[in-house]
N, C-alpha and C. Protein backbone atom coordinates (compact mmCIF):
# COMPACT_ATOMS: atom_id res chain seq x y z
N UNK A 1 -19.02 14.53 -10.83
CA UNK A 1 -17.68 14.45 -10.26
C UNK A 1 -17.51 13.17 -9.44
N UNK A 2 -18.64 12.40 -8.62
CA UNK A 2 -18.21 11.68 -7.82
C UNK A 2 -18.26 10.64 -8.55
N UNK A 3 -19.20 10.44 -9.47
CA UNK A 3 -19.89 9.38 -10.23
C UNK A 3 -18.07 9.19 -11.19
N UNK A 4 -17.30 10.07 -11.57
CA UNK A 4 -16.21 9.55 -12.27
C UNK A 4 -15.29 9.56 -11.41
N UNK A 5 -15.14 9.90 -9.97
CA UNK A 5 -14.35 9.54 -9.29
C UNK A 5 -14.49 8.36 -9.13
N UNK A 6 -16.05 7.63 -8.78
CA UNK A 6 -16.11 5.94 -8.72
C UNK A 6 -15.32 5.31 -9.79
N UNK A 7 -15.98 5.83 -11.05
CA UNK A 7 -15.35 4.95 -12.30
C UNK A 7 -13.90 4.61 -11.92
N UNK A 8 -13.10 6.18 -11.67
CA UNK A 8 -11.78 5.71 -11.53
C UNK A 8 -10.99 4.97 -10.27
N UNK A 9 -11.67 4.53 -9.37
CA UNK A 9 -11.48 3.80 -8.42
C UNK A 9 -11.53 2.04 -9.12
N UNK A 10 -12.97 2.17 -9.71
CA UNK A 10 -12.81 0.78 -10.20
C UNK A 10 -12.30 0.55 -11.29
N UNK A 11 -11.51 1.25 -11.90
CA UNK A 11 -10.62 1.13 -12.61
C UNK A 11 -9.60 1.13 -12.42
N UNK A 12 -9.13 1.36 -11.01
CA UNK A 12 -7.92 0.83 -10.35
C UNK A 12 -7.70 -0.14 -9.54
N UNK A 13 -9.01 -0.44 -9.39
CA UNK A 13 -9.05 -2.19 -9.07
C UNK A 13 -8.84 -3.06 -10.06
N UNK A 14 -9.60 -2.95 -11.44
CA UNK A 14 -9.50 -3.59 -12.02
C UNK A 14 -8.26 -4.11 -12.47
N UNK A 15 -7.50 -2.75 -12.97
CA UNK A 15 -5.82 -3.09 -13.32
C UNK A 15 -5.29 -3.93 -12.18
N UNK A 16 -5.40 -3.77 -10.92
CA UNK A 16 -4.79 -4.34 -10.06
C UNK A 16 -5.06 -6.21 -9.98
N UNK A 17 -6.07 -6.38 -10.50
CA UNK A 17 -6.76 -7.53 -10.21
C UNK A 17 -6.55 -8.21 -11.61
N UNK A 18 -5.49 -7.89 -12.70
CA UNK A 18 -5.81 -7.96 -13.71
C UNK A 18 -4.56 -9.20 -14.24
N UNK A 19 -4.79 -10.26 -14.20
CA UNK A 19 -4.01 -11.63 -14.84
C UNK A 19 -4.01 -11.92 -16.17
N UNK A 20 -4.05 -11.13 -17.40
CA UNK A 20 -4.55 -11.19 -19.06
C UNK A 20 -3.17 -11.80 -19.37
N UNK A 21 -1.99 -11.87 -19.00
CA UNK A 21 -0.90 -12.21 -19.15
C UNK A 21 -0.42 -13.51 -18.35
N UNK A 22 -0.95 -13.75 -17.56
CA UNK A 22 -0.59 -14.72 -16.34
C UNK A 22 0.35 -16.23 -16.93
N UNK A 23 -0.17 -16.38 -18.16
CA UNK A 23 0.17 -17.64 -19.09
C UNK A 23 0.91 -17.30 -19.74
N UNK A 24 2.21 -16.21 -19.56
CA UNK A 24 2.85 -16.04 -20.79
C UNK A 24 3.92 -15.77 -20.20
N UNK A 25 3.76 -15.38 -19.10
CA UNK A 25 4.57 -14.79 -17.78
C UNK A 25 5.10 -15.58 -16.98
N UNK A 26 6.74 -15.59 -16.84
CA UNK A 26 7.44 -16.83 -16.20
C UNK A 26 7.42 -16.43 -14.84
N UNK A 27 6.48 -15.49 -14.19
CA UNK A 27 6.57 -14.81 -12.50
C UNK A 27 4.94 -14.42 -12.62
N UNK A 28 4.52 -14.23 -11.66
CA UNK A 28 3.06 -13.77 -10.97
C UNK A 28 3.08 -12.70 -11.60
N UNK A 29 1.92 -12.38 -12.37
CA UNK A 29 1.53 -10.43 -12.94
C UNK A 29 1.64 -9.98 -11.65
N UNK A 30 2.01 -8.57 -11.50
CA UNK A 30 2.20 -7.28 -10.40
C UNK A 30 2.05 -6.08 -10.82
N UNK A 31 0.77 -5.80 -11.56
CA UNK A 31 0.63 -4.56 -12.03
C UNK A 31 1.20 -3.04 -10.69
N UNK A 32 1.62 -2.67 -11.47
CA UNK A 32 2.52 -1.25 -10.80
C UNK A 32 2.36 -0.07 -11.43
N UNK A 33 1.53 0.61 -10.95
CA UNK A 33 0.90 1.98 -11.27
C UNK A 33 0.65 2.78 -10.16
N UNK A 34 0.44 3.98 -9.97
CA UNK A 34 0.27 4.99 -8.52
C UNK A 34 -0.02 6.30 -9.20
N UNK A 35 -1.10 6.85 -8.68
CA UNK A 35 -1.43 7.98 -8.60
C UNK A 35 -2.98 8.27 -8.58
N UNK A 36 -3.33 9.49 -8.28
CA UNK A 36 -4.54 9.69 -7.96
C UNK A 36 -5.38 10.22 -9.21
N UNK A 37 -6.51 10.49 -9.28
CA UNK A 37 -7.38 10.91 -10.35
C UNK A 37 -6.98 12.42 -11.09
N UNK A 38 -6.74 12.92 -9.84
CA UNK A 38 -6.73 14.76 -9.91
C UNK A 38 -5.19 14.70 -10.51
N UNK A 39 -3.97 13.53 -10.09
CA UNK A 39 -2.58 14.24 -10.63
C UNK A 39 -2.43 15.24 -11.58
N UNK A 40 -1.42 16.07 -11.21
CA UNK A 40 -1.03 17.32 -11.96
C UNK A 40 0.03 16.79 -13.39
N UNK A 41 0.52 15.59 -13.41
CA UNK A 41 1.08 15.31 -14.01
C UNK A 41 0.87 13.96 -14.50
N UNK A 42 0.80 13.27 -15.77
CA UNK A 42 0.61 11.61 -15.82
C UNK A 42 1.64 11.44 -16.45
N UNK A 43 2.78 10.07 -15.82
CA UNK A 43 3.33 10.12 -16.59
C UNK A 43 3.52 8.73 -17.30
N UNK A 44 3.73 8.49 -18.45
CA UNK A 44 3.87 7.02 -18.97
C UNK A 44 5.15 6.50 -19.52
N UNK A 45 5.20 5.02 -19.13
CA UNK A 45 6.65 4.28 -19.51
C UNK A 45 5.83 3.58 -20.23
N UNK A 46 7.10 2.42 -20.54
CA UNK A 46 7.30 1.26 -20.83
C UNK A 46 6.85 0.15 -20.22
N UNK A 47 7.60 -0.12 -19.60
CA UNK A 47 6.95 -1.45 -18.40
C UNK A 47 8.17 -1.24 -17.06
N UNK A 48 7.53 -1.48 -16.08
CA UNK A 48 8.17 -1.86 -14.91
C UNK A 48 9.39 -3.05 -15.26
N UNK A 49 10.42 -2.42 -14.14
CA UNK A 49 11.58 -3.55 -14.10
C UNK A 49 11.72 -4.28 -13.16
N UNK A 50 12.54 -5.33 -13.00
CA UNK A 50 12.52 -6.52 -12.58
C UNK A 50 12.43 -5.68 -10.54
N UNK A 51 13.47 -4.64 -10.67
CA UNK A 51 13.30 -3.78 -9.17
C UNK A 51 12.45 -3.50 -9.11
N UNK A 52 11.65 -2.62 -9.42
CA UNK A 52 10.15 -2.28 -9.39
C UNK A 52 9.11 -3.63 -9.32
N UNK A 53 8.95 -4.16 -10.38
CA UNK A 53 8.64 -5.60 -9.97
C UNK A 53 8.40 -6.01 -7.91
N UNK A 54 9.66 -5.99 -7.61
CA UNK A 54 10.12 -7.10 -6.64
C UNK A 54 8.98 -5.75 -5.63
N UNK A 55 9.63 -4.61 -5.59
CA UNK A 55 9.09 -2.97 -4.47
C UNK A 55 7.73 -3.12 -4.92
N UNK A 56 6.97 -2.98 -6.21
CA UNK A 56 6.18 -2.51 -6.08
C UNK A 56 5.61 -0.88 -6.13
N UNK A 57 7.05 0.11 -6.75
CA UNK A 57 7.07 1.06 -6.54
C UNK A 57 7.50 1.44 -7.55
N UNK A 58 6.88 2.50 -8.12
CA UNK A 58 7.31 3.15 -9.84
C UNK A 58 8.45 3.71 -10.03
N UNK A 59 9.65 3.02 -10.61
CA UNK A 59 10.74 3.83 -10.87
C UNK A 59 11.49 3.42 -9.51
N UNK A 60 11.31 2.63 -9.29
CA UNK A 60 12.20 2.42 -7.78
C UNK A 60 13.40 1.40 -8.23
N UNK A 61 14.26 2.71 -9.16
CA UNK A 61 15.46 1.65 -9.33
C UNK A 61 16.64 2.58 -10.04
N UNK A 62 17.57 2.32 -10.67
CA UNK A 62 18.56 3.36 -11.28
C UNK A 62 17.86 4.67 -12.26
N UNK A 63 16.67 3.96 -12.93
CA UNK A 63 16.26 5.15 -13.91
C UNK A 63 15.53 6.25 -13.00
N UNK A 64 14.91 5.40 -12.38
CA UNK A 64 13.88 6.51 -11.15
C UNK A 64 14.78 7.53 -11.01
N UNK A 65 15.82 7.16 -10.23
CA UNK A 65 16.66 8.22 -9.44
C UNK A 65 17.01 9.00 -10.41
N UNK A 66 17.73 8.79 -11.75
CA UNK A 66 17.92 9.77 -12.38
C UNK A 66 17.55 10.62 -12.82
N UNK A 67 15.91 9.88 -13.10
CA UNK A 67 14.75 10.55 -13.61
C UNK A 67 14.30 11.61 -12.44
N UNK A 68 14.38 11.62 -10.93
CA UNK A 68 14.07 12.24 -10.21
C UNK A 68 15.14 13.21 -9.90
N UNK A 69 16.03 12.81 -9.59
CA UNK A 69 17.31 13.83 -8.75
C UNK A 69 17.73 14.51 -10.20
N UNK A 70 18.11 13.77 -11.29
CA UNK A 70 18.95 14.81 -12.21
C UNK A 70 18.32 15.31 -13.15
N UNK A 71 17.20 15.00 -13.76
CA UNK A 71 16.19 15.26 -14.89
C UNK A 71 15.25 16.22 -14.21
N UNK A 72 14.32 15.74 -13.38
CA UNK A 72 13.19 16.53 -12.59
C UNK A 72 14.27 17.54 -11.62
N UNK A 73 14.87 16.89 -10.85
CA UNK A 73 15.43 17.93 -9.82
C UNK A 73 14.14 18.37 -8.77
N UNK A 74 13.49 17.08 -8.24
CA UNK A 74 12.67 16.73 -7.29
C UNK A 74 12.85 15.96 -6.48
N UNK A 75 12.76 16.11 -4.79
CA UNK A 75 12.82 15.32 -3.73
C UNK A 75 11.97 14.36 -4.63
N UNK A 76 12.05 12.43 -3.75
CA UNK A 76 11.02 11.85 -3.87
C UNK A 76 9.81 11.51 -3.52
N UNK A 77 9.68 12.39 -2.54
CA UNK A 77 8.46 12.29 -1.69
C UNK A 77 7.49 13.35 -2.31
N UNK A 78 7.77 14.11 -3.65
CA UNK A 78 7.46 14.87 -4.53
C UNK A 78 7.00 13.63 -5.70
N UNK A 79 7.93 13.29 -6.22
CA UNK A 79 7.65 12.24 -6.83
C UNK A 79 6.53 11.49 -6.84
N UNK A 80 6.83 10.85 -5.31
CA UNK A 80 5.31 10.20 -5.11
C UNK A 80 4.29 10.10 -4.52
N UNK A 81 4.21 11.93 -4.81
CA UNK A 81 2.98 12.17 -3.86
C UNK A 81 1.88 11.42 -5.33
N UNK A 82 0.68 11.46 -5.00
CA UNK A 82 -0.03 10.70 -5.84
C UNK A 82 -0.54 12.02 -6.05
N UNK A 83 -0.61 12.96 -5.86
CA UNK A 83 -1.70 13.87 -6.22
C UNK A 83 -0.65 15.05 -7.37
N UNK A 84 0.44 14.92 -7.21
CA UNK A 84 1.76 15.62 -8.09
C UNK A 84 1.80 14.33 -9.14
N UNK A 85 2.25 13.34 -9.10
CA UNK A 85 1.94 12.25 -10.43
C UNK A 85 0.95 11.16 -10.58
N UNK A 86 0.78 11.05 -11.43
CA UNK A 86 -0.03 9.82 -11.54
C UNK A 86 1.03 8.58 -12.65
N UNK A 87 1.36 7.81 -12.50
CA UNK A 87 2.41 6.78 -12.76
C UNK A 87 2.02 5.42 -13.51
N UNK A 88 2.03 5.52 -14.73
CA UNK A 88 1.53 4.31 -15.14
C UNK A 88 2.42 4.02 -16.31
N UNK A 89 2.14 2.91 -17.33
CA UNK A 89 3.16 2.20 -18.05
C UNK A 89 2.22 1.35 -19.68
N UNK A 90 2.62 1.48 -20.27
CA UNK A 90 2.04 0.91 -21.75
C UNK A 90 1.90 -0.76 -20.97
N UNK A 91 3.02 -1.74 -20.58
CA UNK A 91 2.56 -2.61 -19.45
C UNK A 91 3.01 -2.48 -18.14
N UNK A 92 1.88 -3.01 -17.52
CA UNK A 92 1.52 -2.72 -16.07
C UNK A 92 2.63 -3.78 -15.59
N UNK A 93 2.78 -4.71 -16.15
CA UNK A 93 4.01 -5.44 -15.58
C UNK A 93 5.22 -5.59 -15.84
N UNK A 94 5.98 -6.43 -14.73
CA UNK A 94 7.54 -6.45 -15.23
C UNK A 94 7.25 -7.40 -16.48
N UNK A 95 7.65 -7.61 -17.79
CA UNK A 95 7.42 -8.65 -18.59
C UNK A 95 8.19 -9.91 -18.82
N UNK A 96 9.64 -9.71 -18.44
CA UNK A 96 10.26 -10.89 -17.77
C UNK A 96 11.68 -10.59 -18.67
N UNK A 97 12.74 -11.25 -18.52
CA UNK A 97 14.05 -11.17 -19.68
C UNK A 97 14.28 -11.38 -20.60
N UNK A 98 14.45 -11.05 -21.50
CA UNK A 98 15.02 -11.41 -23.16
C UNK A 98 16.03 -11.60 -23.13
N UNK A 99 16.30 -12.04 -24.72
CA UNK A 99 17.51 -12.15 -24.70
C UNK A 99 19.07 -10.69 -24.59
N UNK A 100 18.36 -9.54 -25.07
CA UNK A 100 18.61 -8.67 -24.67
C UNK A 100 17.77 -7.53 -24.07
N UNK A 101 18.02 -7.43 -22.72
CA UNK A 101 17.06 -6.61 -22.15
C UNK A 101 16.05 -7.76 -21.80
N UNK A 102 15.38 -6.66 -21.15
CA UNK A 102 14.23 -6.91 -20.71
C UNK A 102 13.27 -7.32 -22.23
N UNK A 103 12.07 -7.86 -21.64
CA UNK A 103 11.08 -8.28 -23.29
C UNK A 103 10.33 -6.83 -23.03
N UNK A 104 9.62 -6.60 -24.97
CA UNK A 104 8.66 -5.57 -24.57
C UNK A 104 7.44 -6.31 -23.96
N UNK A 105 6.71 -4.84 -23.83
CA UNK A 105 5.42 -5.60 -22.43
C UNK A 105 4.42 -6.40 -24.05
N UNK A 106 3.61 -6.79 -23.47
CA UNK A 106 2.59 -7.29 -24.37
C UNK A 106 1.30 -6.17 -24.70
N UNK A 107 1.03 -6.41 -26.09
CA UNK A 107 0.33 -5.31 -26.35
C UNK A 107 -1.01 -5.16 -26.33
N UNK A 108 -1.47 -6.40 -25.48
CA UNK A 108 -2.65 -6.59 -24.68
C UNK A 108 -2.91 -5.47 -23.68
N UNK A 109 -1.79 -5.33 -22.96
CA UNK A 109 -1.90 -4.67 -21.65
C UNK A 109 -2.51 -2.85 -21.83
N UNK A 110 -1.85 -2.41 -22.89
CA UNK A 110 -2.30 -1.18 -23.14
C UNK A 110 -3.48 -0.99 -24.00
N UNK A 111 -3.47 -2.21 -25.01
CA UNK A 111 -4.95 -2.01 -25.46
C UNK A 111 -6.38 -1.66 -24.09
N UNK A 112 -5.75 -2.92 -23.50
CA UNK A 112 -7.24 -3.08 -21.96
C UNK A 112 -7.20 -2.03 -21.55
N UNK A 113 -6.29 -1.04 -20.77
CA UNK A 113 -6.07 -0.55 -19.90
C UNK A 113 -5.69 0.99 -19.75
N UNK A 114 -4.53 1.47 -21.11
CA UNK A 114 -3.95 2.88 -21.12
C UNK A 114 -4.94 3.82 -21.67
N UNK A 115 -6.10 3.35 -22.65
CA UNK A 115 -6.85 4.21 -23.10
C UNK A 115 -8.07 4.69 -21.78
N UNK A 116 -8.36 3.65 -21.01
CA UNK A 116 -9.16 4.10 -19.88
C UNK A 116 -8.20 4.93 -19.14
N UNK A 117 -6.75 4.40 -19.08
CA UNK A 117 -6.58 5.62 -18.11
C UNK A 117 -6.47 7.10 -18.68
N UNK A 118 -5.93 7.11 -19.73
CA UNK A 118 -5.49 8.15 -20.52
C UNK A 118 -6.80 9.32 -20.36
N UNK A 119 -8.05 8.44 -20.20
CA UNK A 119 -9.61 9.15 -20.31
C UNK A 119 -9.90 9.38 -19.23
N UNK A 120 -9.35 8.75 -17.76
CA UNK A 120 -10.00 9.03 -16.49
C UNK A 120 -9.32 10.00 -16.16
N UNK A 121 -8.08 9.57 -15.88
CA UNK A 121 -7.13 11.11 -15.22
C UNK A 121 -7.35 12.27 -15.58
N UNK A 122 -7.61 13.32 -14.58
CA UNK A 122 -7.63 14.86 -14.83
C UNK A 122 -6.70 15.39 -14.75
N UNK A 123 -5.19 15.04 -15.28
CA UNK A 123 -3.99 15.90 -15.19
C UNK A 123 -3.87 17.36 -16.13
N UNK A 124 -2.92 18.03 -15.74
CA UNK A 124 -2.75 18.91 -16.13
C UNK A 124 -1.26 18.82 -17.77
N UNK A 125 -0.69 17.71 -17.32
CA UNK A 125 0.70 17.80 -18.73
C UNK A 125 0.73 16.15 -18.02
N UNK A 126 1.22 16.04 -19.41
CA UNK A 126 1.81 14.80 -20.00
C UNK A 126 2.74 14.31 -20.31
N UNK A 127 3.51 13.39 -19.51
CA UNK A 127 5.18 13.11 -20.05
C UNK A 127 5.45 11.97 -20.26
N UNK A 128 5.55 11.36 -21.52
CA UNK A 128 5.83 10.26 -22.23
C UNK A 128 7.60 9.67 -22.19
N UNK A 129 7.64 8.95 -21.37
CA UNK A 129 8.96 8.40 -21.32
C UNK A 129 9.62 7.34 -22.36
N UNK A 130 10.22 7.34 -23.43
CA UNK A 130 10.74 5.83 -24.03
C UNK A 130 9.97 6.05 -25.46
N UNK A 131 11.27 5.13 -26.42
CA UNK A 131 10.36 5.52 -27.76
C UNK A 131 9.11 4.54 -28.23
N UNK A 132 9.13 3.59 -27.56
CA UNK A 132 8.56 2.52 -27.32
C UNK A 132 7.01 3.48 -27.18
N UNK A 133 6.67 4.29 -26.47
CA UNK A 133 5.31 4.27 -26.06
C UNK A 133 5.20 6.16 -26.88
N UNK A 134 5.86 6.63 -27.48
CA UNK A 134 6.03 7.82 -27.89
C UNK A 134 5.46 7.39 -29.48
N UNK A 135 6.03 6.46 -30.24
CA UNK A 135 5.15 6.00 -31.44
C UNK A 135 4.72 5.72 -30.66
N UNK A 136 3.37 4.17 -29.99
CA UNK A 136 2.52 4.03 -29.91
C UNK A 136 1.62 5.40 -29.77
N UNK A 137 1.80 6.29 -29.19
CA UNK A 137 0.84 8.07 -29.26
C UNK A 137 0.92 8.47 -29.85
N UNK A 138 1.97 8.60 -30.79
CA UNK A 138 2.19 9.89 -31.78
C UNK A 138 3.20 8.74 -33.25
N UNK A 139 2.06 8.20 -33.54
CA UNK A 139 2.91 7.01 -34.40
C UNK A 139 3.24 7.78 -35.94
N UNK A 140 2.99 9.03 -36.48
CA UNK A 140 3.43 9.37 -37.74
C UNK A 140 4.55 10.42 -37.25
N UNK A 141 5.20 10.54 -36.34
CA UNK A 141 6.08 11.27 -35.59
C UNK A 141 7.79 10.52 -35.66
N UNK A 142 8.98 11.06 -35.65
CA UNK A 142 9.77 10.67 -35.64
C UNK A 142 9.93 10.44 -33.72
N UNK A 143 11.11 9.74 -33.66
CA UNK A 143 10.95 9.91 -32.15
C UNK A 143 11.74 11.45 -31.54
N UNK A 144 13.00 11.55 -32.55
CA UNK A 144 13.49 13.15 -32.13
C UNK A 144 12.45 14.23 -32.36
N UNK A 145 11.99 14.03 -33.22
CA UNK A 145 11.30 15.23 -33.47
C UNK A 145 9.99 15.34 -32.45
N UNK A 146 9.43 14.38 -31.75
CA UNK A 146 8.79 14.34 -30.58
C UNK A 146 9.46 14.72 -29.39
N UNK A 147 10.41 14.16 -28.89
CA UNK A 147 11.40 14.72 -28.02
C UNK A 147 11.52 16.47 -27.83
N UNK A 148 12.17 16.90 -29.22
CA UNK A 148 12.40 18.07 -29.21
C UNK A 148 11.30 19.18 -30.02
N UNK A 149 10.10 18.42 -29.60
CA UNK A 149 8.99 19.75 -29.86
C UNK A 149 8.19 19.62 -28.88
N UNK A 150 7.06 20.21 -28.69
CA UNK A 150 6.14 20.26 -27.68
C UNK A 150 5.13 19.65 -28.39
N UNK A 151 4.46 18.42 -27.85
CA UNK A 151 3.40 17.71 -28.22
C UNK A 151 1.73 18.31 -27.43
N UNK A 152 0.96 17.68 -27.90
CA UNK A 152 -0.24 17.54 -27.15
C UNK A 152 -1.14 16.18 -27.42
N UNK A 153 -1.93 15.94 -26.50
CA UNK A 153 -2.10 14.64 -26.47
C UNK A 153 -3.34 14.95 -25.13
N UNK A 154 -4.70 14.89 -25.92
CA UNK A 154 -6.34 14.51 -25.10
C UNK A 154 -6.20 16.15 -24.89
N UNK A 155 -5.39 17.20 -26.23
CA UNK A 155 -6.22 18.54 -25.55
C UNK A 155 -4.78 18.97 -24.93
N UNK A 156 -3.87 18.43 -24.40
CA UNK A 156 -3.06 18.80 -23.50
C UNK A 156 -1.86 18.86 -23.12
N UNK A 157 -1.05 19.84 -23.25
CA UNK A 157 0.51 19.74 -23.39
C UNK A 157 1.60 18.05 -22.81
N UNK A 158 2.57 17.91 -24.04
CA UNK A 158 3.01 16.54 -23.55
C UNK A 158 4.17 16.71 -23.90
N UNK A 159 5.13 16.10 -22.83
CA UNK A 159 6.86 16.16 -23.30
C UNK A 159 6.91 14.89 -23.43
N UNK A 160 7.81 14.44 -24.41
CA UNK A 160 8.39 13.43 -24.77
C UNK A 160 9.90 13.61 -24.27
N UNK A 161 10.01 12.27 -23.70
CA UNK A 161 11.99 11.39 -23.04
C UNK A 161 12.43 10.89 -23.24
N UNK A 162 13.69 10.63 -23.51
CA UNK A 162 14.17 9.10 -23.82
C UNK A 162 14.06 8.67 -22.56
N UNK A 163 14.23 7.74 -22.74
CA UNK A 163 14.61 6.77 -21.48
C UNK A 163 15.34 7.52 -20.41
N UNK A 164 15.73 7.26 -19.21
CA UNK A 164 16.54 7.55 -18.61
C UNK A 164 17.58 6.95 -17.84
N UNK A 165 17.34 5.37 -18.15
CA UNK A 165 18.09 4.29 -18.09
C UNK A 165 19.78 4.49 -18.83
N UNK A 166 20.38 4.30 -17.08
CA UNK A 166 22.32 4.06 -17.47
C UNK A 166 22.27 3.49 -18.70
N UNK A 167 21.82 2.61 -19.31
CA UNK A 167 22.20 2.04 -20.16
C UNK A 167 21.99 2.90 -21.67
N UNK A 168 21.02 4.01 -22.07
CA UNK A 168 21.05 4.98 -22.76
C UNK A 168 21.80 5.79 -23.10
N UNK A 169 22.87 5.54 -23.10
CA UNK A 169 24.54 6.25 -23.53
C UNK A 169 24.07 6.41 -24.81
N UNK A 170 24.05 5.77 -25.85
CA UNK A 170 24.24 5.98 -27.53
C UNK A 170 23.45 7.17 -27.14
N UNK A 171 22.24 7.17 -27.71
CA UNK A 171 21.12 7.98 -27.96
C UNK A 171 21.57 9.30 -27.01
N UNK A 172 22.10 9.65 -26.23
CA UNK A 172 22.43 10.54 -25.45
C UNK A 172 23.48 11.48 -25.73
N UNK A 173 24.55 10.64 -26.26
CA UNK A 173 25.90 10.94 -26.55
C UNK A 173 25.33 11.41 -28.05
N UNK A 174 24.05 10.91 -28.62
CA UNK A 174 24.15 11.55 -30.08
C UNK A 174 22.79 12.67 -30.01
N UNK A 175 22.63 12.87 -29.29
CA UNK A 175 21.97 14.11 -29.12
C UNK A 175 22.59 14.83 -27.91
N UNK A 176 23.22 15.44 -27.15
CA UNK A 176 23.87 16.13 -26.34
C UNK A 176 22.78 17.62 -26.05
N UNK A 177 22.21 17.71 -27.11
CA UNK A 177 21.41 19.21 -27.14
C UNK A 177 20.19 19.00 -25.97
N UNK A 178 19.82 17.44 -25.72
CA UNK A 178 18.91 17.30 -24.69
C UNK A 178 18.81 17.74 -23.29
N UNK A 179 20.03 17.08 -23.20
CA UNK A 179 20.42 17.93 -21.64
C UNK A 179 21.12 19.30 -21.34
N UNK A 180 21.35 19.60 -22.91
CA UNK A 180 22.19 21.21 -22.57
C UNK A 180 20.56 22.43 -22.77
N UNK A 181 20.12 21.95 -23.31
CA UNK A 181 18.80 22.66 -23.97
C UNK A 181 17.18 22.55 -23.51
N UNK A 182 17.15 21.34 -24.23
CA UNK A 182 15.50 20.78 -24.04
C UNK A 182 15.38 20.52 -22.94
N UNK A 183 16.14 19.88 -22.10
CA UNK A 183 16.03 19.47 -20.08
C UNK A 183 15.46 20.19 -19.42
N UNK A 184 16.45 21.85 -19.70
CA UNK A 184 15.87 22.52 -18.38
C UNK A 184 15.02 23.55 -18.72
N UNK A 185 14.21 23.12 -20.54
CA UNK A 185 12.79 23.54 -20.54
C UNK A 185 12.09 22.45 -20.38
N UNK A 186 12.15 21.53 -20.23
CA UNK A 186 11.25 20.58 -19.71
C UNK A 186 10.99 20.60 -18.08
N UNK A 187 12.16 20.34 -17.44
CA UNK A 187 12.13 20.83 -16.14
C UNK A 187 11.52 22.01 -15.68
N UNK A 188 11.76 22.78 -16.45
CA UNK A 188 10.71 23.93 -15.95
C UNK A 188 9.25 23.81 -15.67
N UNK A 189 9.00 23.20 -17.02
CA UNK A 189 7.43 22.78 -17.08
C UNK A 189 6.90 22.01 -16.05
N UNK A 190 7.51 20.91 -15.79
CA UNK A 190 7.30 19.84 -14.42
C UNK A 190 7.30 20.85 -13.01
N UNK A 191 8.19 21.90 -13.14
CA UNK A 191 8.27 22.36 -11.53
C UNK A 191 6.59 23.47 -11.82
N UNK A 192 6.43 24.24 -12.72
CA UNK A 192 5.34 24.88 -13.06
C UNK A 192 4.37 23.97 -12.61
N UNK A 193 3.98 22.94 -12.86
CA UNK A 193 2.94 22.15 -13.26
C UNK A 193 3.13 21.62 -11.25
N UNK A 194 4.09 21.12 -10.76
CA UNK A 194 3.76 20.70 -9.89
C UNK A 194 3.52 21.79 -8.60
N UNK A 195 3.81 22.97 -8.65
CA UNK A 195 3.96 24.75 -8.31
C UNK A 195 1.97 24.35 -8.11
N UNK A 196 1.21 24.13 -8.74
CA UNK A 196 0.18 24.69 -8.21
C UNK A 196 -0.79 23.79 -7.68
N UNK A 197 -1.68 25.01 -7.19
CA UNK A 197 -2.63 23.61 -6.09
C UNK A 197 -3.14 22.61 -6.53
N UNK A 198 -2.81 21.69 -5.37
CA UNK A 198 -3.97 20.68 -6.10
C UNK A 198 -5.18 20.60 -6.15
N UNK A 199 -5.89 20.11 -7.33
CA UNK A 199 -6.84 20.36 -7.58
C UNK A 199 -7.79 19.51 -6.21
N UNK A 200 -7.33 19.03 -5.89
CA UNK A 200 -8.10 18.07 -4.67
C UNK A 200 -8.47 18.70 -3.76
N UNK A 201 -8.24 19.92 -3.25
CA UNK A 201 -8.35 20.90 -2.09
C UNK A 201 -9.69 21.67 -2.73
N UNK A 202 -10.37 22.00 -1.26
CA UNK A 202 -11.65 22.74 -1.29
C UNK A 202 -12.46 22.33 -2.14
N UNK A 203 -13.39 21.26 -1.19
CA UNK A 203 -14.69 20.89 -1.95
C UNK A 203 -14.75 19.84 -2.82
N UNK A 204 -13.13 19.38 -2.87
CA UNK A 204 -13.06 18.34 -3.87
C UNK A 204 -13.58 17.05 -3.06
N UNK A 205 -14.46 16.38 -4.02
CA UNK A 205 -14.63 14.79 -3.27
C UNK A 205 -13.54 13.43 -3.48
N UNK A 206 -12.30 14.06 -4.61
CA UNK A 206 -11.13 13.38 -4.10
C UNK A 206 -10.66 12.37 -3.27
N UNK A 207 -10.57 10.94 -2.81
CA UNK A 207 -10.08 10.71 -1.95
C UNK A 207 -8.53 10.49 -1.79
């Protein structure tokens, strides 16, 4: 137990310390990830945005909130407790502007990095945000049909999201059954999952 608690410490240095992009990148890398080993929940994006970027803080921007107050229907101090999520991203960084949107991250970043985490974390469920990183996991999968079934992924129950970004109107407006239906069984699952102890209590060497 302690011996992979180390691992995952220095494996959160490492990401942190981690410039593989530095030359491609018109701003300083700022890898942005949070959460602890034990989280009850992991959840994965896309890449950090230019707000997040600047904070330093996962989701600290229009999608967060939605993703928190109207989707989850969780204070944020729930959000980010580290021991309720663990918060990470296919890239760890903001990747800079395109011509539309934001660019995708580089596919360096998740080769190095998402499979160690995917292996260290001891969460309990899995929630895959964006279709972007939903194929990369489940690549012979449609993206609705991931959405609206129950996945698993390392052994272990996984919801798939669209995005939750204002700007996700189409995809929203053409599935409507998401938020009348699939939401508030998904939501359920998240309040279940975050409902019990953490595993970090009694005896745990956790820090």
């Amino acid at each position: 137990m302690e011996q992979k608690q180390d691992a995952f410490e220095q494996l959160k240095m490492e990401i942190c310390a981690c410039r593989l992009c530095a030359d491609t990148f018109d701003h300083e890398p700022r890898p942005v990830f949070r959460g602890k080993q034990k989280a009850r929940i992991m959840q994965i994006s896309q890449a950090p945005s230019i707000h997040v970027h600047n904070s330093g803080l996962p989701f600290d921007d229009a999608s967060g909130k939605k993703l928190r107050r109207e989707w989850y229907q969780i204070e944020d101090a729930q959000f980010y407790d580290e021991y309720s999520f663990y918060i990470t991203s296919m890239g760890h960084c903001y990747p800079g502007k395109g011509a539309q949107g934001d660019k995708k991250p580089p596919r360096i970043c998740a080769r190095t990095w998402l499979k160690r985490e995917l292996e260290a974390v001891d969460n309990e469920l899995y929630i895959i945000i964006g279709a972007m990183v939903a194929r990369e996991l489940f690549p012979n999968c449609s993206f609705e049909e991931l959405v609206f079934r129950d996945q698993r992924l390392y052994g272990k129950p996984a919801l798939i999201l669209p995005h939750p970004s204002p700007l996700n109107v189409r995809w929203m407006k053409e599935h409507p059954q998401f938020e009348t239906i699939r939401l508030p069984y998904i939501r359920s699952l998240v309040h279940a999952a975050l409902a019990q102890e953490h595993k970090s209590c009694k005896g745990s060497t956790d820090l």
